[in-house]
Protein backbone atom coordinates (compact mmCIF):
# COMPACT_ATOMS: atom_id res chain seq x y z
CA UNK A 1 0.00 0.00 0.00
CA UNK A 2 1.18 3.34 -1.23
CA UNK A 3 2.18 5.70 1.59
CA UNK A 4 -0.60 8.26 0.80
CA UNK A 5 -2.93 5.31 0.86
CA UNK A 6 -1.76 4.43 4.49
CA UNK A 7 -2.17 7.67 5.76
CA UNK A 8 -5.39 8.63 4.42
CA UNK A 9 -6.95 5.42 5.77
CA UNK A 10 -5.53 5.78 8.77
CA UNK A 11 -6.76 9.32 9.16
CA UNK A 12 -10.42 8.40 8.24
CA UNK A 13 -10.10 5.86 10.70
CA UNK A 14 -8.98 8.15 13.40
CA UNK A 15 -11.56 10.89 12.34
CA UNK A 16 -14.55 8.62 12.00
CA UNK A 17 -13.75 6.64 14.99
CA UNK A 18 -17.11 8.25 17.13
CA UNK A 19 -18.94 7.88 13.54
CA UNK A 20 -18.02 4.33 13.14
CA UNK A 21 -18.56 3.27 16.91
CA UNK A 22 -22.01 4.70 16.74
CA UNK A 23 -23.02 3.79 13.79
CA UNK A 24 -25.85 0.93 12.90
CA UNK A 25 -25.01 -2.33 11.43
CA UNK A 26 -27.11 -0.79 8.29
CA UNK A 27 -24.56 1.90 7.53
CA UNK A 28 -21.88 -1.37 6.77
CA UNK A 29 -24.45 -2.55 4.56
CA UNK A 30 -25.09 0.96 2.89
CA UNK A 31 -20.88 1.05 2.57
CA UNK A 32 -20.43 -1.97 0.43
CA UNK A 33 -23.64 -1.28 -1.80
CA UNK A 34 -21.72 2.40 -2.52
CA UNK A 35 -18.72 0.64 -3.67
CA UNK A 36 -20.46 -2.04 -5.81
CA UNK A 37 -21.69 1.58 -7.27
CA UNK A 38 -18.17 2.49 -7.79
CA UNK A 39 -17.01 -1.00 -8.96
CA UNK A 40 -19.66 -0.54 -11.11
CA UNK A 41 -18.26 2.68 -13.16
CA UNK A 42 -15.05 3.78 -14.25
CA UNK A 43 -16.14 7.18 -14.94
CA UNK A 44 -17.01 7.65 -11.17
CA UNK A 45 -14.15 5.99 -9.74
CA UNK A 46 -12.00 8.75 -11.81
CA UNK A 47 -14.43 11.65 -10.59
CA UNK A 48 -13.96 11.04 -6.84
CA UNK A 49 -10.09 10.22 -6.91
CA UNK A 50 -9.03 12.86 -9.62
CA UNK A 51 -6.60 15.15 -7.52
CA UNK A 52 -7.54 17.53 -9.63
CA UNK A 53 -11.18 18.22 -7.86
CA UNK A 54 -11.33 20.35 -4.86
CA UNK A 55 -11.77 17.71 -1.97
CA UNK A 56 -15.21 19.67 -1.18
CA UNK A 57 -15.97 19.00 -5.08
CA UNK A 58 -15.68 15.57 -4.88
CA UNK A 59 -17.85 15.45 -1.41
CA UNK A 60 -20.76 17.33 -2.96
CA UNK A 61 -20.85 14.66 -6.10
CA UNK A 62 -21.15 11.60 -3.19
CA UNK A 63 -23.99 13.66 -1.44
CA UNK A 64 -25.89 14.42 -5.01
CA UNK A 65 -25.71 10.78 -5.66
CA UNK A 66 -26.29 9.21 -2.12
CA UNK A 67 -27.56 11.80 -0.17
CA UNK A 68 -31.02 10.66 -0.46
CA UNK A 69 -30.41 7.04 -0.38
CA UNK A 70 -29.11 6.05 2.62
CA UNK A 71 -28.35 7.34 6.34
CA UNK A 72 -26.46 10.61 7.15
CA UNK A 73 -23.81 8.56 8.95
CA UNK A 74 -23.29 6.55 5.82
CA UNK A 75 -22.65 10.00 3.71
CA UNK A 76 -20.80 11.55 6.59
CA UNK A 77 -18.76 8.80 5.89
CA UNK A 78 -18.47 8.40 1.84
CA UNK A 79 -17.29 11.90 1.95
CA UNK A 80 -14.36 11.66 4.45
CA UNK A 81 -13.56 9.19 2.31
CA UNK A 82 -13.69 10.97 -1.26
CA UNK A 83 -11.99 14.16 0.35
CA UNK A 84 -9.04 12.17 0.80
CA UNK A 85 -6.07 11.56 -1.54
CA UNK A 86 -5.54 7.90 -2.84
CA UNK A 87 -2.81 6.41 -4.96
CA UNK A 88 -4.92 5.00 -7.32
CA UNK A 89 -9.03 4.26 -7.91
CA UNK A 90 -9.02 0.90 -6.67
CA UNK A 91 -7.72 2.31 -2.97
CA UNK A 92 -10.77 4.28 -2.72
CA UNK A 93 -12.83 1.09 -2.71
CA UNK A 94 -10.34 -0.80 -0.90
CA UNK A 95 -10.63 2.12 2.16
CA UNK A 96 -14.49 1.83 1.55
CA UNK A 97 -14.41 -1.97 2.48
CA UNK A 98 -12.21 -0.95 5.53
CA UNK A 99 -14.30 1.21 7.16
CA UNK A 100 -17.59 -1.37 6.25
CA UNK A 101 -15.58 -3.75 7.99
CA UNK A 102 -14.75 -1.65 11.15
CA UNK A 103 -18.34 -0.43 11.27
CA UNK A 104 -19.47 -4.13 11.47
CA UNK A 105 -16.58 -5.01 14.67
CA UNK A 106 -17.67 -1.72 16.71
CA UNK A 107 -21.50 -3.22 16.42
CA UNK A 108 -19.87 -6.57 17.34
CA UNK A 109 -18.10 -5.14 20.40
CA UNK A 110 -20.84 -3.39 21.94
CA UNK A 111 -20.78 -6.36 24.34
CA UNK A 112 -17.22 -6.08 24.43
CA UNK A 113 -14.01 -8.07 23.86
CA UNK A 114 -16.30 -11.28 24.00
CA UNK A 115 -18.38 -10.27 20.39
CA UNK A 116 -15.66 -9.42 18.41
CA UNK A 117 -14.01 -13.04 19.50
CA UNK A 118 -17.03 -14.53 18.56
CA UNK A 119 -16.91 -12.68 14.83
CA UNK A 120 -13.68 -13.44 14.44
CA UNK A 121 -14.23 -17.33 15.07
CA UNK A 122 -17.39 -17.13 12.78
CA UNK A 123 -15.58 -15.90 9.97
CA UNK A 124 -12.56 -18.11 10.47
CA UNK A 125 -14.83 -21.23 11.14
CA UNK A 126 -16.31 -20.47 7.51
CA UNK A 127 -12.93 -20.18 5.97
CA UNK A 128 -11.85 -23.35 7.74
CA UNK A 129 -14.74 -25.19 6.09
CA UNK A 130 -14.80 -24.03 2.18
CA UNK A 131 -11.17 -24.25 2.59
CA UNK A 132 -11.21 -28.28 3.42
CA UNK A 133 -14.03 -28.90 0.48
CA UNK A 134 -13.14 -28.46 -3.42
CA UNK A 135 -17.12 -28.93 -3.88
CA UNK A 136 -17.45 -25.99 -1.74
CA UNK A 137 -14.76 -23.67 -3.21
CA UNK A 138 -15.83 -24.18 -6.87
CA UNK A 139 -19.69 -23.48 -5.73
CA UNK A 140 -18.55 -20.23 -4.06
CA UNK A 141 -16.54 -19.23 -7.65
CA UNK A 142 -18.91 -20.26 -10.13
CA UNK A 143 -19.07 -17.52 -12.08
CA UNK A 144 -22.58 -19.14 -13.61
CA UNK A 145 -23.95 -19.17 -9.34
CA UNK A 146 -26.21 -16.46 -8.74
CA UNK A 147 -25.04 -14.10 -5.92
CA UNK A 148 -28.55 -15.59 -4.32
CA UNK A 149 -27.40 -19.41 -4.42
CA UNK A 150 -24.12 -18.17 -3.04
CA UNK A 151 -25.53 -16.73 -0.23
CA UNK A 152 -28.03 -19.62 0.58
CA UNK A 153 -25.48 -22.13 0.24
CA UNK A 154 -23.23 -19.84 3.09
CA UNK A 155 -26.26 -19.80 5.09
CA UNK A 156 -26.59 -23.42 5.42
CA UNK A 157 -22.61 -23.55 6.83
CA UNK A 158 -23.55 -21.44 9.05
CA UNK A 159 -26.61 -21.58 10.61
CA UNK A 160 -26.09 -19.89 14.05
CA UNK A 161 -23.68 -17.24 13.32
CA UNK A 162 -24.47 -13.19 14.43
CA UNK A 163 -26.10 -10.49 12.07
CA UNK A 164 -22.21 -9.26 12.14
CA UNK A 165 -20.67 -11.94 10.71
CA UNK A 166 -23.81 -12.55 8.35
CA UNK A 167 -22.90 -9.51 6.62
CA UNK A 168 -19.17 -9.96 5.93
CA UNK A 169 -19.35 -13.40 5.11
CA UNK A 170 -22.15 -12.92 2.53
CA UNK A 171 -20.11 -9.69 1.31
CA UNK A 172 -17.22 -12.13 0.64
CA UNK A 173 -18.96 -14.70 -1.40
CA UNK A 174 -21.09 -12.57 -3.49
CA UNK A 175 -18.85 -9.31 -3.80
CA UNK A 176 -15.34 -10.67 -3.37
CA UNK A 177 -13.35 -8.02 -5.77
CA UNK A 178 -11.33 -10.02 -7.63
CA UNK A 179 -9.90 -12.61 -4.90
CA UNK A 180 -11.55 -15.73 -3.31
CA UNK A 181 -13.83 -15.53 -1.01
CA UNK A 182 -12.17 -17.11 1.55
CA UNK A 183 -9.02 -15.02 1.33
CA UNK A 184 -11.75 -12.24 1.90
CA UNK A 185 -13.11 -13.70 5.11
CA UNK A 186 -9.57 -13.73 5.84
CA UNK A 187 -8.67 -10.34 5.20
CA UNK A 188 -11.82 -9.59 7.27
CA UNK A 189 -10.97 -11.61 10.17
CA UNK A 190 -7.60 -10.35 10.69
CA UNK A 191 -9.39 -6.22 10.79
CA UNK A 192 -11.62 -8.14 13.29
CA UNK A 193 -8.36 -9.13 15.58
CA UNK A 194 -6.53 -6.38 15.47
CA UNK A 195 -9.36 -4.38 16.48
CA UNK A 196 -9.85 -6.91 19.54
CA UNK A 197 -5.67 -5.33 20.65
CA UNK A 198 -7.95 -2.40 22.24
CA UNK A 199 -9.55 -4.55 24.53
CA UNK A 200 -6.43 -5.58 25.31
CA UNK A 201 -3.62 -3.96 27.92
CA UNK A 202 -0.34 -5.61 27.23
CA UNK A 203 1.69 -5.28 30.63
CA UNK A 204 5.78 -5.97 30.76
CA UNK A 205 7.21 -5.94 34.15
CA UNK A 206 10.50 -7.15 35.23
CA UNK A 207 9.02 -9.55 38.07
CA UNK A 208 5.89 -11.17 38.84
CA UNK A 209 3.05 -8.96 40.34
CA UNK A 210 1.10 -10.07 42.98
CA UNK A 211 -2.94 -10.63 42.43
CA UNK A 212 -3.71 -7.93 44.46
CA UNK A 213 -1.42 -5.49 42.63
CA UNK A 214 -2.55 -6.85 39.12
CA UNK A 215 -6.46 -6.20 40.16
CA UNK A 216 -5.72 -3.01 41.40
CA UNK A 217 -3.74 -2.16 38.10
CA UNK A 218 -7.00 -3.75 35.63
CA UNK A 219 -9.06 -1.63 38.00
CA UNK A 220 -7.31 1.63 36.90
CA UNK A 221 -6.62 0.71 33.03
CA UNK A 222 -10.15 0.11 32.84
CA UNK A 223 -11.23 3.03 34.47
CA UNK A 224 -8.86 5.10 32.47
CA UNK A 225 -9.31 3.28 29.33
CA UNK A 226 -13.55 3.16 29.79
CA UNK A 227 -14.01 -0.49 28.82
CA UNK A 228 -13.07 -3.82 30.85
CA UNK A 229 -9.70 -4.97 29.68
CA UNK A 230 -8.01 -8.31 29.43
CA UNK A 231 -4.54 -7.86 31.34
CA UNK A 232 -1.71 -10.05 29.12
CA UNK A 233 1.31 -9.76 31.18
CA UNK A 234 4.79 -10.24 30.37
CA UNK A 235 7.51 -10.78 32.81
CA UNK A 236 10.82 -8.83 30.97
CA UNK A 237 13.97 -8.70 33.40
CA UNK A 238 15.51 -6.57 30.61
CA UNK A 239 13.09 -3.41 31.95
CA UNK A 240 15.20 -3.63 34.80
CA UNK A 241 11.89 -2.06 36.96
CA UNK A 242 8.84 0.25 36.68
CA UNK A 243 6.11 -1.17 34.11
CA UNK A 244 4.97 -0.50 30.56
CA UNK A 245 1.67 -0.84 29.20
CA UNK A 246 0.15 -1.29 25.59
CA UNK A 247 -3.16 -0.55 24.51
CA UNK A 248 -3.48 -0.79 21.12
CA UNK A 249 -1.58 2.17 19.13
CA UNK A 250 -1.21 3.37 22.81
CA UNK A 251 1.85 3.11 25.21
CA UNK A 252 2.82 4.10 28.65
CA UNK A 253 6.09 3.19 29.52
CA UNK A 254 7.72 4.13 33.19
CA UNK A 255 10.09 1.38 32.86
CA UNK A 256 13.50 1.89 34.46
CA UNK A 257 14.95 0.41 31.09
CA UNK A 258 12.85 3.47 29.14
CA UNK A 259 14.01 6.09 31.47
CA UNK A 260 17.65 5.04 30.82
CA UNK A 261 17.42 4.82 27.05
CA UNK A 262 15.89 8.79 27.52
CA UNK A 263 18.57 9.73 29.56
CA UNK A 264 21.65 8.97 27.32
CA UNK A 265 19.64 10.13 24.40
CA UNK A 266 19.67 13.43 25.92
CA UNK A 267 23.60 12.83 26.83
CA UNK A 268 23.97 12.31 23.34
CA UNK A 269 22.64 15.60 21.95
């Protein structure tokens, strides 16, 4: 992925974050049907990734043609998306499918850590079973299959599964741009994982804490954090003392081992 590519997804996914995690399982729907739109025309692809529009431009041409269509959080969306730069058409779509797919794990994880374990299992469970059967894999890329047989046929593999993983996995073998479906599901379940990292507080010490120390410490990373965490903790002798703890993209490190590397940076200079 180009480096303008990276950094406009990962600004949309910053900026939309309150968007996405309030957003209704419909607007993930509404997502993927506006890119089938897009797959669906060269001409518009070109319109709302020429650099050449203003960004604001290319956000009034999504509202003309969506605006009316679907849910204000869906066209909130589209145009954060068009106003950014991409390195080529097909990124647009490919950010489009992102955010569908992280508006489908914050609906999962509205019960917490627990749902988006459970979507990730769903969609690897699928994978796991088209990938054992050839039967299965050449029903899931006939190209003579209607998109309607395709989705029946997922439905009977998996009966029980949420409204979450529903979605994705009938996204991936009806709509699968160019790839199999199960490398889809894939791709899907590994956005679905490393989403779950933020439920999860990564702890090194150099020595063993004691249970009353650890529950004091989950107490205060969940309070600070505002969600129940899952404490993973390593025991590092190299961080000589102190602790450092990972959330996601976000680190707090008072290790004696940090405090030292800062210090003979600063002797460096």
């Amino acid at each position: 992925m180009a480096a303008v590519t990276s950094e406009s997804l990962a600004s949309l996914q910053s900026d939309l974050a309150a968007t996405i995690s309030s957003a209704d399982l419909s607007v993930a729907d509404e997502l993927f049907a506006a890119l089938d739109v897009l797959e669906g025309s060269a001409s518009l692809r070109r319109s709302l990734t020429d650099p050449a529009r203003q960004p604001a431009e290319r956000a009034a041409l999504v509202r003309s043609l969506f605006g009316n269509k679907v849910a204000e959080p869906t066209v909130s969306i589209l145009e954060a998306a068009v106003s950014r730069r991409w390195s080529t058409e097909r990124d647009l779509g490919d950010a489009l499918e992102s955010l569908a797919v992280s508006v489908t794990a914050a609906q999962a994880e509205r019960v917490g850590l627990s749902g988006l374990e459970d979507l990730e299992s769903a969609l690897l469970g699928f994978r796991h079973t088209v990938a054992e059967s050839h039967e299965l894999q050449r029903a899931f890329t006939d190209a003579q299959a209607t998109p309607e047989a395709k989705q029946r046929l997922a439905a009977r593999l998996t009966p029980n599964v949420s409204a979450e993983a529903r979605l994705l996995i009938d996204r991936a073998v009806t709509q699968p741009r160019g790839v199999r479906p199960t490398t889809l599901v894939e791709k899907f379940a590994s956005a679905i994982a490393a989403r779950q990292q933020r439920w999860i507080a990564q702890v090194t010490v150099a020595k063993p804490l004691d249970s009353a120390y650890l529950q004091k410490l989950s107490t205060s990373l969940d309070n600070y954090f505002g969600r129940e965490l899952k404490l993973d903790v390593v025991v590092d002798p190299a961080v000589v003392g102190g602790i450092r703890v990972q959330v996601g993209d976000e680190v707090v490190d008072s290790t004696v081992a940090a405090r030292l590397n800062d210090l003979s940076r600063t002797l460096a200079r």
